[in-house]
Structures are given as C-alpha cells and as structure tokens.
N, C-alpha and C. Protein backbone atom coordinates (compact mmCIF):
# COMPACT_ATOMS: atom_id res chain seq x y z
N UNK A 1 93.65 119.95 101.69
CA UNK A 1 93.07 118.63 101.63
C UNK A 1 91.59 118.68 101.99
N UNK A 2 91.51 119.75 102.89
CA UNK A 2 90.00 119.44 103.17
C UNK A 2 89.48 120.35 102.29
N UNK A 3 89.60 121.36 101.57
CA UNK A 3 88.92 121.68 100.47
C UNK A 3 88.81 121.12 99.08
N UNK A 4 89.03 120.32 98.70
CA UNK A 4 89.58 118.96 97.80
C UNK A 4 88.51 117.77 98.36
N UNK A 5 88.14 117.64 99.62
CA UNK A 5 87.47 116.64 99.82
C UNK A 5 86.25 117.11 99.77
N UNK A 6 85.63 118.68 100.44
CA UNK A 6 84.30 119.18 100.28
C UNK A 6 83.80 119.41 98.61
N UNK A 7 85.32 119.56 97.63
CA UNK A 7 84.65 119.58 96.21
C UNK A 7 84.43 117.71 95.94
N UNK A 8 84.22 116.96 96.60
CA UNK A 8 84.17 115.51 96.47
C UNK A 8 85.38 115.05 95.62
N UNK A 9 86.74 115.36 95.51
CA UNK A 9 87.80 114.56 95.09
C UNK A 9 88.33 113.76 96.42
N UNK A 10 88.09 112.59 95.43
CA UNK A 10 88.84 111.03 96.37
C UNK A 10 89.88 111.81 97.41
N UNK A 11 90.08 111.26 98.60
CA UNK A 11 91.05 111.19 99.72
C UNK A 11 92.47 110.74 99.07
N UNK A 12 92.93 109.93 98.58
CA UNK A 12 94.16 109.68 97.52
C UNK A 12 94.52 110.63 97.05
N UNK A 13 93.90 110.90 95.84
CA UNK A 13 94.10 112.24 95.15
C UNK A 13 94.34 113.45 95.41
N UNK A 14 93.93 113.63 96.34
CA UNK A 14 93.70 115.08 97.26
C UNK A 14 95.41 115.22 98.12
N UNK A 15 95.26 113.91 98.61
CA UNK A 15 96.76 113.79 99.48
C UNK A 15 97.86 113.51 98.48
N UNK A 16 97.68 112.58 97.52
CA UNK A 16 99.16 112.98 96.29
C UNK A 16 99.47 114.76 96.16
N UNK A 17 97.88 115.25 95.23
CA UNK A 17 98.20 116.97 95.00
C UNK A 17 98.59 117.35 95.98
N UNK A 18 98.49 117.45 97.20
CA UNK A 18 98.96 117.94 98.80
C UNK A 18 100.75 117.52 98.62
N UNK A 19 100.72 116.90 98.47
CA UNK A 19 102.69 116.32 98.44
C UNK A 19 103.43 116.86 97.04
N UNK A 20 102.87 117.01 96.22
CA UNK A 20 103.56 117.36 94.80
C UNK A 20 103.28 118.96 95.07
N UNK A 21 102.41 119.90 95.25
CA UNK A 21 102.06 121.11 95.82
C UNK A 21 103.49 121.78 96.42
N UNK A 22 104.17 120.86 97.49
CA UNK A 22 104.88 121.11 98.24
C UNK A 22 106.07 121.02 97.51
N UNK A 23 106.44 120.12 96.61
CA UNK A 23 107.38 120.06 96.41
C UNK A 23 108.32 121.17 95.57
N UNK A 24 107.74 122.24 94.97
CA UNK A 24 108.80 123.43 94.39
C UNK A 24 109.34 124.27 95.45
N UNK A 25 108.02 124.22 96.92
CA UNK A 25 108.57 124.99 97.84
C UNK A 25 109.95 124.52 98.57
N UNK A 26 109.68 123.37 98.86
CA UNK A 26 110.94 122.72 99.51
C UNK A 26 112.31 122.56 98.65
N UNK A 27 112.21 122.12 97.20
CA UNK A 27 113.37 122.73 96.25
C UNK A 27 113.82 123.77 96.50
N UNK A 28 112.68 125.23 96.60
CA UNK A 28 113.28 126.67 96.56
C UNK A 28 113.81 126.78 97.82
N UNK A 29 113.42 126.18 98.95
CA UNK A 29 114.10 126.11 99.96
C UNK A 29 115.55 125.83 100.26
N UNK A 30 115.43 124.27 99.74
CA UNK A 30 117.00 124.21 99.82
C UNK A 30 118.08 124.62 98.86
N UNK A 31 117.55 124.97 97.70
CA UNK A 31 118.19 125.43 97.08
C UNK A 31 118.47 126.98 97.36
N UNK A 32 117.83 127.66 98.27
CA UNK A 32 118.30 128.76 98.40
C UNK A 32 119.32 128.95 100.14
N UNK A 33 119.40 127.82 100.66
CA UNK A 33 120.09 127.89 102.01
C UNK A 33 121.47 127.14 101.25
N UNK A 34 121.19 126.11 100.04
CA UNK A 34 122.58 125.21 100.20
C UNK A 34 123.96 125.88 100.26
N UNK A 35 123.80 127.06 100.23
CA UNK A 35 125.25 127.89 100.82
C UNK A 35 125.87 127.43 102.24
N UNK A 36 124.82 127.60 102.78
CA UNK A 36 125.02 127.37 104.33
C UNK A 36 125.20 125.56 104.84
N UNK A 37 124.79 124.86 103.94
CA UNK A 37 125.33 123.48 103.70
C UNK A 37 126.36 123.00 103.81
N UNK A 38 126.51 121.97 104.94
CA UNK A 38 128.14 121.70 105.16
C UNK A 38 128.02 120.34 104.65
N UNK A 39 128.49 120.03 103.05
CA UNK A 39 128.47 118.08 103.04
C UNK A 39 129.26 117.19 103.46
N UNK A 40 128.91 116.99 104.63
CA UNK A 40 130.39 116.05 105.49
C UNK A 40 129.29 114.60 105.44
N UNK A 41 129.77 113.57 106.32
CA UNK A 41 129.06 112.23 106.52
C UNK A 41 127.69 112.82 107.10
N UNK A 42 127.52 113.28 108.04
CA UNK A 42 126.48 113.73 108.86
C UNK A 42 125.51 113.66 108.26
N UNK A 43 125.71 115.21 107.26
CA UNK A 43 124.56 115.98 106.45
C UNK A 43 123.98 114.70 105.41
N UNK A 44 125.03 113.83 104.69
CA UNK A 44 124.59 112.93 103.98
C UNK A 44 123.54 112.36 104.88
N UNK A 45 124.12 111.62 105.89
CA UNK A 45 123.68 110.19 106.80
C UNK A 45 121.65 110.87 106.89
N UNK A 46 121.65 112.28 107.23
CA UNK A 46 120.65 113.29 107.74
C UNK A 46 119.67 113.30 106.22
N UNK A 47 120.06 113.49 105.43
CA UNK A 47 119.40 113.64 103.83
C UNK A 47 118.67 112.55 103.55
N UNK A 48 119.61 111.25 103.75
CA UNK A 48 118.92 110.04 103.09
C UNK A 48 118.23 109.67 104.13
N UNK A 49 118.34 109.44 105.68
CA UNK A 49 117.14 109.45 106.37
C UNK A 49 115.95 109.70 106.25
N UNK A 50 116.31 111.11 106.03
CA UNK A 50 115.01 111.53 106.32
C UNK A 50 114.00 111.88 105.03
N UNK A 51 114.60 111.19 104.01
CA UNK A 51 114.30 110.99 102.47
C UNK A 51 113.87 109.57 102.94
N UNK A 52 114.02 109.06 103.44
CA UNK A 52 113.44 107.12 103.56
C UNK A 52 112.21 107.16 105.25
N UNK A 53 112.71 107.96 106.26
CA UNK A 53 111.30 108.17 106.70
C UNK A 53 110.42 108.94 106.22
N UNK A 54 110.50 110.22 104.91
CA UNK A 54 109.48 110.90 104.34
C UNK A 54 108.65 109.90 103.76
N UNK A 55 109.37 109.16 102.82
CA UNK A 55 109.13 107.82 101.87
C UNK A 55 108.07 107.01 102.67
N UNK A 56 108.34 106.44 103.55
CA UNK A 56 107.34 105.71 105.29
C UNK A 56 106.31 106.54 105.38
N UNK A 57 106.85 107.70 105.91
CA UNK A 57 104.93 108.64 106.25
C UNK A 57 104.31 108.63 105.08
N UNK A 58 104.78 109.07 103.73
CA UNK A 58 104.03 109.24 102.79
C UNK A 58 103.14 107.98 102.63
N UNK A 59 104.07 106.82 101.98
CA UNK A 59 103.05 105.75 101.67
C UNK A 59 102.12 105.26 103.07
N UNK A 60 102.56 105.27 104.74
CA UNK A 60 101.47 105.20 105.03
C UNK A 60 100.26 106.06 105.18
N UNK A 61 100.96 107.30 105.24
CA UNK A 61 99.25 108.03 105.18
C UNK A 61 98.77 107.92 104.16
N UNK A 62 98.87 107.55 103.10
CA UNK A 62 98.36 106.92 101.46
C UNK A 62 97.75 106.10 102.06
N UNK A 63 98.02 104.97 102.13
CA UNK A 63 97.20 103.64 102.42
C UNK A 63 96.24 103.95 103.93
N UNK A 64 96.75 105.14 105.06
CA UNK A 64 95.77 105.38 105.75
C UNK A 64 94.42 105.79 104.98
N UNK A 65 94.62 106.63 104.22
CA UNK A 65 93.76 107.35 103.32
C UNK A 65 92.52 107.06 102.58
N UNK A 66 93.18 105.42 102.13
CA UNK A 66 91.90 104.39 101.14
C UNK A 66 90.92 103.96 102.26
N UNK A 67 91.46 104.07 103.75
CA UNK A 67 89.93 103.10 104.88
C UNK A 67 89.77 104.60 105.68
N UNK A 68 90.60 105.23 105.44
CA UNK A 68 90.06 106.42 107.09
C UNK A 68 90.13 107.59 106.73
N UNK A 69 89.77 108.39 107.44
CA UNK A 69 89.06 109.72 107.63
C UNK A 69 90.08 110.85 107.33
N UNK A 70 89.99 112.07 106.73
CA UNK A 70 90.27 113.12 106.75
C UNK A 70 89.81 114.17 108.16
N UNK A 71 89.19 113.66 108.72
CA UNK A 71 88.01 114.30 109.87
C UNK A 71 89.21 114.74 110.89
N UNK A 72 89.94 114.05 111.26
CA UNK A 72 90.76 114.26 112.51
C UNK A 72 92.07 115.30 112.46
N UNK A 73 92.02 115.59 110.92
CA UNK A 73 93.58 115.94 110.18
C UNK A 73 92.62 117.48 110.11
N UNK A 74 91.47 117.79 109.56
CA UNK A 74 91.33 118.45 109.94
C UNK A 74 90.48 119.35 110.98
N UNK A 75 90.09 118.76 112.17
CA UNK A 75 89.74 118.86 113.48
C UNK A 75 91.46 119.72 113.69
N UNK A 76 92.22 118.88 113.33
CA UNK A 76 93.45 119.01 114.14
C UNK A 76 94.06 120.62 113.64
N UNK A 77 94.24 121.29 112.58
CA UNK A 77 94.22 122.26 111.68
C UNK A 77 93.32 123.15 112.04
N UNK A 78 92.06 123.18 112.03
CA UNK A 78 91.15 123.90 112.91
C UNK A 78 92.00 124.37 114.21
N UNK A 79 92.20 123.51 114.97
CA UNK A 79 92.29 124.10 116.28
C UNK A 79 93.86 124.80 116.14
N UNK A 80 94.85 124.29 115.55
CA UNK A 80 96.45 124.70 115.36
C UNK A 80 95.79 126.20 114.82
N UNK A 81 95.43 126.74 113.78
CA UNK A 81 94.68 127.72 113.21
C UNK A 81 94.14 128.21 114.01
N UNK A 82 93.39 128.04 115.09
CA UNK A 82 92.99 129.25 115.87
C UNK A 82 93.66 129.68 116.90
N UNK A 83 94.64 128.61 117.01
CA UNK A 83 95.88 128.90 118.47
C UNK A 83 96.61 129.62 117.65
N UNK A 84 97.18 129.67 116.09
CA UNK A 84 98.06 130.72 115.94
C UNK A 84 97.69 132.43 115.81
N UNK A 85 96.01 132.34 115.17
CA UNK A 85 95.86 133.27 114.78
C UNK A 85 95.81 134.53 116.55
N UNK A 86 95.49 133.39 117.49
CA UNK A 86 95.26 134.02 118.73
C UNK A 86 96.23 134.58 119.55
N UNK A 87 97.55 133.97 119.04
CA UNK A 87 99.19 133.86 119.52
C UNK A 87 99.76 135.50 118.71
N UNK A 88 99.12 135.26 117.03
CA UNK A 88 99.80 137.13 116.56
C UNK A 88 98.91 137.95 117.31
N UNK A 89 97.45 137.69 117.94
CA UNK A 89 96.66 139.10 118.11
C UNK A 89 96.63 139.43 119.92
N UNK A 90 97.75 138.39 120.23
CA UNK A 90 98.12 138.55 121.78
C UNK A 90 99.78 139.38 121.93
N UNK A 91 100.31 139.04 120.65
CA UNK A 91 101.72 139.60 120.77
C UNK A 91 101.23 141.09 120.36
C-alpha cells in the first residue's frame, strides 16, 4: 500500500488491490488445510463470522481511506519490520 501511494495511486485503489492480492493466497490456504476441517455447527457459526466481521473491517477501512492517512499504517509496518528482522538475527 505504501508503494502504490508513493507511485501517486489513490488510497482506495491501492487498498481494494491490497485485498484482492490476498485473496488466491487465502483460497490456497484453505484449500490446502480443508482436510484437517471438522464441519460441525462451530466451524460453520466461526466461517460466517468472521466472513461478516472481515466484511466490517474492510468497508470501514475503505471509507477510513477517502478522509485519512496511510501515514500511521505505515509508521506501524516500519517498526513491526524492524522488530522482526531483529528477532531472526537474535535467534
């Protein structure tokens, strides 16, 4: 996202490609664990949840997106990024 915003593409745009990006990984994901998938009530009740709060974050960080900043998202990435890279060269 933040390289998307330094080539000057809109904040919208940048965060849709960011979500569609993701999405073959997370297919190949579950499609490669659903062995280990137990479909009882639970797993359902767990799926559509968290398919209707994805649904919530998405559209609001969308509409965060049209008035506010990318600045803090990646401030925040910066620093996660240097705590991990510091975490493999300590192990």
């Amino acid at each position: 996202m933040t390289v998307g915003r330094k080539l000057q593409i809109d904040r919208e745009s940048v965060a849709k490609y960011s979500f569609l990006l993701s999405t073959p990984i997370v297919a190949a994901a579950a499609l490669y664990e659903m062995k280990h998938f137990v479909f009882d009530l639970p797993f359902l009740i767990g799926v559509v949840t968290s398919f209707l709060v994805g649904l919530f974050v998405i559209k609001f960080l969308l509409n965060y997106l049209k008035k506010g900043s990318f600045k803090i998202f990646a401030i925040y990435r910066v620093i996660l990024g240097i705590i991990i890279i510091a975490i493999c060269f300590i192990r």
